[in-house]
C-alpha atoms as a PDB file:
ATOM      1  CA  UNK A   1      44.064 125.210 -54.333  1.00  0.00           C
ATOM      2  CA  UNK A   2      40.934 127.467 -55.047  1.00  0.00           C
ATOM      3  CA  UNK A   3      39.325 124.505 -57.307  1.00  0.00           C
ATOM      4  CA  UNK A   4      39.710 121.572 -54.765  1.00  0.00           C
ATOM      5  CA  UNK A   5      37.990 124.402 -52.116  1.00  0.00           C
ATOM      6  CA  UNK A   6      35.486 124.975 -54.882  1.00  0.00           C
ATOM      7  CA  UNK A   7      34.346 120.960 -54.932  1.00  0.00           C
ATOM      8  CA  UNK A   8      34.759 120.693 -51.504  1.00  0.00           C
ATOM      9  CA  UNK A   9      32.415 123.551 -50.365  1.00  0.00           C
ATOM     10  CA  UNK A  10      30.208 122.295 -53.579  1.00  0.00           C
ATOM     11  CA  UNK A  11      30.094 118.922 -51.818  1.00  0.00           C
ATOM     12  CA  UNK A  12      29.279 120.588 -48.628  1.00  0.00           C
ATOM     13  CA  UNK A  13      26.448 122.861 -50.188  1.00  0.00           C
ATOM     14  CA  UNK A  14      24.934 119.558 -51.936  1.00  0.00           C
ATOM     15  CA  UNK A  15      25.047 117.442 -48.319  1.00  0.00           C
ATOM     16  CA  UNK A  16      23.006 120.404 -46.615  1.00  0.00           C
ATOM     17  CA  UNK A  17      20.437 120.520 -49.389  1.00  0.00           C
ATOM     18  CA  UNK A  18      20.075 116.666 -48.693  1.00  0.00           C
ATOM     19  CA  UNK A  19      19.822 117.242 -45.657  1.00  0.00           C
ATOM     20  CA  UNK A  20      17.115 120.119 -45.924  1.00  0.00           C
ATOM     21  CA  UNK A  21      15.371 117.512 -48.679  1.00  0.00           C
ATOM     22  CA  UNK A  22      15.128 114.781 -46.234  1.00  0.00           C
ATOM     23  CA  UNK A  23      14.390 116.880 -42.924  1.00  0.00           C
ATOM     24  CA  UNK A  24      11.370 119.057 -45.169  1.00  0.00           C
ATOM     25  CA  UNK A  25       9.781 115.185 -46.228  1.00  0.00           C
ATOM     26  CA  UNK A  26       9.912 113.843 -42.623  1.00  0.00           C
ATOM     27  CA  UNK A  27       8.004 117.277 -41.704  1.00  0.00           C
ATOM     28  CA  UNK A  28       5.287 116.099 -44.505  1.00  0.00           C
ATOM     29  CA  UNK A  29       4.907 112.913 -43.288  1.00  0.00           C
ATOM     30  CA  UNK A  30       3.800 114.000 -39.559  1.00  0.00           C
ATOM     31  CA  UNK A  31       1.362 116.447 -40.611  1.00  0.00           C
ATOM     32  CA  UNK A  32      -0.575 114.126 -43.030  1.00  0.00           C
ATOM     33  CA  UNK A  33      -3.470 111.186 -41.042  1.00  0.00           C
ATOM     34  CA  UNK A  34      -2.034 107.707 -40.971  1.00  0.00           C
ATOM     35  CA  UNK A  35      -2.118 106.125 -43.925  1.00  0.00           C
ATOM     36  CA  UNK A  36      -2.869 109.062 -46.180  1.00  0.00           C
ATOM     37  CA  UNK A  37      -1.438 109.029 -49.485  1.00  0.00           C
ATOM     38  CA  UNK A  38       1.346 105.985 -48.869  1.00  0.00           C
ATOM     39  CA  UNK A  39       0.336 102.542 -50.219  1.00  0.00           C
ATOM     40  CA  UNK A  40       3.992 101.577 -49.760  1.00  0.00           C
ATOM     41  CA  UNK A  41       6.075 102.879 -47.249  1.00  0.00           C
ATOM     42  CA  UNK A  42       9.494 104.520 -48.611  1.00  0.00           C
ATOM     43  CA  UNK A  43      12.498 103.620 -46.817  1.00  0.00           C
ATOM     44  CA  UNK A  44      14.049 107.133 -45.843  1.00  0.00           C
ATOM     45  CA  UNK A  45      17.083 107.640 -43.953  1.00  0.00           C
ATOM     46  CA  UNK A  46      15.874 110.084 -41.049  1.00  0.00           C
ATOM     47  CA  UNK A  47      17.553 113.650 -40.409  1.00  0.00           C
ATOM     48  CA  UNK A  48      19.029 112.554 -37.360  1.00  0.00           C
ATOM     49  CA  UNK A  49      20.545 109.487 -39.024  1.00  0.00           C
ATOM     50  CA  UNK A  50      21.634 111.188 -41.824  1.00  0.00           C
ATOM     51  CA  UNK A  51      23.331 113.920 -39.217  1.00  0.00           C
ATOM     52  CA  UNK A  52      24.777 111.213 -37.471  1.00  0.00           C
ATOM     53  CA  UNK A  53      26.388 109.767 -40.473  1.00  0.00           C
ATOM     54  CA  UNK A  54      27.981 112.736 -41.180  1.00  0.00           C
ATOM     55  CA  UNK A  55      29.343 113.361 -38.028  1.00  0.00           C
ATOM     56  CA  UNK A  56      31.369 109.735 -38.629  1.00  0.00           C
ATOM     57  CA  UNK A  57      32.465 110.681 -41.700  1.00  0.00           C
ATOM     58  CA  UNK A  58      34.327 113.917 -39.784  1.00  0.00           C
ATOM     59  CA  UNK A  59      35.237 111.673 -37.452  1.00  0.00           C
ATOM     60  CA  UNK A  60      37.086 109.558 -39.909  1.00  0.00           C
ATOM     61  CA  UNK A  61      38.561 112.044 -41.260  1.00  0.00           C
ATOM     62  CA  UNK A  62      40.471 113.666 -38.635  1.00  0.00           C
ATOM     63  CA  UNK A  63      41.365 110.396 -37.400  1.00  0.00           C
ATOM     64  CA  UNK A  64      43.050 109.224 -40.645  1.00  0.00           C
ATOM     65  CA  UNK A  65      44.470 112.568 -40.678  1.00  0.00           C
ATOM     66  CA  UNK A  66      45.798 112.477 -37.095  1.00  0.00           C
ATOM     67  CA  UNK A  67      47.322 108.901 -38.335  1.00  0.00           C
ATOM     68  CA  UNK A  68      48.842 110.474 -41.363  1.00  0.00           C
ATOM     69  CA  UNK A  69      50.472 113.105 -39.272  1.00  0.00           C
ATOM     70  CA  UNK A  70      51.972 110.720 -36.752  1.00  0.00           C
ATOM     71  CA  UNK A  71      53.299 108.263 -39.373  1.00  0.00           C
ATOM     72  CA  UNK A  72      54.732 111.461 -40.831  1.00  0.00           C
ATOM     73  CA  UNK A  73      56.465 111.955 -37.585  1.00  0.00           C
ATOM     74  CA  UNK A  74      57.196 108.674 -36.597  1.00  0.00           C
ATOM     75  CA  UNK A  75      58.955 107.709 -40.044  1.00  0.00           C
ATOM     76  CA  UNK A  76      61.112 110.751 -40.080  1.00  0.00           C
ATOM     77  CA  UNK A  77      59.465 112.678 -43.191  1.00  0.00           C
ATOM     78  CA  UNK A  78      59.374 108.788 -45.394  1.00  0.00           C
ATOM     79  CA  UNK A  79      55.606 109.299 -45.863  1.00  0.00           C
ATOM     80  CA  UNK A  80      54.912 111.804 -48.702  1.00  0.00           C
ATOM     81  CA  UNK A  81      53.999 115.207 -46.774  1.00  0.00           C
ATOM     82  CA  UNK A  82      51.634 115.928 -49.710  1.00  0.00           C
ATOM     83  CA  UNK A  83      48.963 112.821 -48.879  1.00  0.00           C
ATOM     84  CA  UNK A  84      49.859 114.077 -44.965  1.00  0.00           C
ATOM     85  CA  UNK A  85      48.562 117.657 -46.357  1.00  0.00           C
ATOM     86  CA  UNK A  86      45.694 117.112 -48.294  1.00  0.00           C
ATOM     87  CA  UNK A  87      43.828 114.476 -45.611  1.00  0.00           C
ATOM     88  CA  UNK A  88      44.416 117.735 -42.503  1.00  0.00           C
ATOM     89  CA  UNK A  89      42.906 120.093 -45.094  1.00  0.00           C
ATOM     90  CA  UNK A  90      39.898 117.454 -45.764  1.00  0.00           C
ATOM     91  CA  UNK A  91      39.970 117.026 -42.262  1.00  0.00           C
ATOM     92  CA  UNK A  92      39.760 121.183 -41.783  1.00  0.00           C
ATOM     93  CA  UNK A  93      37.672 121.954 -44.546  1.00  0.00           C
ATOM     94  CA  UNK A  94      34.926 118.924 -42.810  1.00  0.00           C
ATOM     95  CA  UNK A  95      35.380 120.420 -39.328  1.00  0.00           C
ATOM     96  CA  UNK A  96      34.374 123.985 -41.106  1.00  0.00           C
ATOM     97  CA  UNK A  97      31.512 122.961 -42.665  1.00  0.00           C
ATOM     98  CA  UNK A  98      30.155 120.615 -39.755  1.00  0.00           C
ATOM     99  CA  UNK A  99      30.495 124.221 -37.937  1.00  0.00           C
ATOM    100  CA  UNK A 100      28.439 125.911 -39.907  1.00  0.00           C
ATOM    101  CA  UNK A 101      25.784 123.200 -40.018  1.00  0.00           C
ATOM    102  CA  UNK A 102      25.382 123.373 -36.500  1.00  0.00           C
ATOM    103  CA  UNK A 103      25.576 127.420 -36.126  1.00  0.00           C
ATOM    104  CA  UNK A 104      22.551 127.291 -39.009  1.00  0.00           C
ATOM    105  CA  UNK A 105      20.623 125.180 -36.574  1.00  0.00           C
ATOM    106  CA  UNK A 106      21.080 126.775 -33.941  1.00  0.00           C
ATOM    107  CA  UNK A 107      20.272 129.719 -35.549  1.00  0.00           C
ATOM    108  CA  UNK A 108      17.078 128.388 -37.142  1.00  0.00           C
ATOM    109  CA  UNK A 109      15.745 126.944 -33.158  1.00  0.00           C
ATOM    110  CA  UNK A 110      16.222 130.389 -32.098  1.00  0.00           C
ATOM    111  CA  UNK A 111      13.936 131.519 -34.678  1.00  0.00           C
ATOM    112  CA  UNK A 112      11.714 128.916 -34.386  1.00  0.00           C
ATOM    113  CA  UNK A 113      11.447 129.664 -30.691  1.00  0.00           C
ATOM    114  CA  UNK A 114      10.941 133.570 -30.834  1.00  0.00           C
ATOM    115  CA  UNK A 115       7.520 132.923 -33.584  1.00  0.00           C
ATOM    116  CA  UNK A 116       4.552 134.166 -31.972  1.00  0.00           C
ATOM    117  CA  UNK A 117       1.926 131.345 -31.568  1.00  0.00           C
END
């Protein structure tokens, strides 16, 4: 159990380093003139995209896991309890980190905001 947690918050620590990646180069981008530096323009997802496709991903995942439960239920224990067990923890575990995403941002506004100007 401590080796799937392992990959999943390794997965989860690689997605917010994306996500700092792509949110840092979209900051670059605004503070250089038009046209400065880009003969061809690169086709970047944007942060709020890339938030946004996250947030379906969770989505999916408790879904399928609310389906996996209720087929579990419906069926009388026929589907295998340890596919029902491992999508809620996926489920759990992308809840959790989707948490913590937002409780950084949060937390980095509210710094932003209280910098003297």
């Amino acid at each position: 159990m401590e080796v799937s947690h392992q990959a999943s918050i390794d997965q989860v620590l690689a997605q917010m380093r994306q996500l700092r990646q792509a949110a840092g180069m979209d900051r670059k981008a605004e503070l250089l003139p038009p046209g400065f530096g880009a003969s061809q323009p690169v086709d970047r997802p944007g942060f709020g995209n890339v938030m946004k496709d996250a947030l379906t991903k969770v989505n999916e995942l408790q879904k399928t896991s609310d389906a996996m439960k209720t087929e579990y239920i419906r069926t009388d224990g026929a589907t295998d309890i340890t596919r029902v067990m491992v999508a809620s923890q996926k489920a759990s575990i992308a809840f959790q980190a989707t948490v913590q995403v937002r409780n950084k941002m949060v937390e980095a506004y509210k710094e932003i905001m209280n910098m003297p100007v």
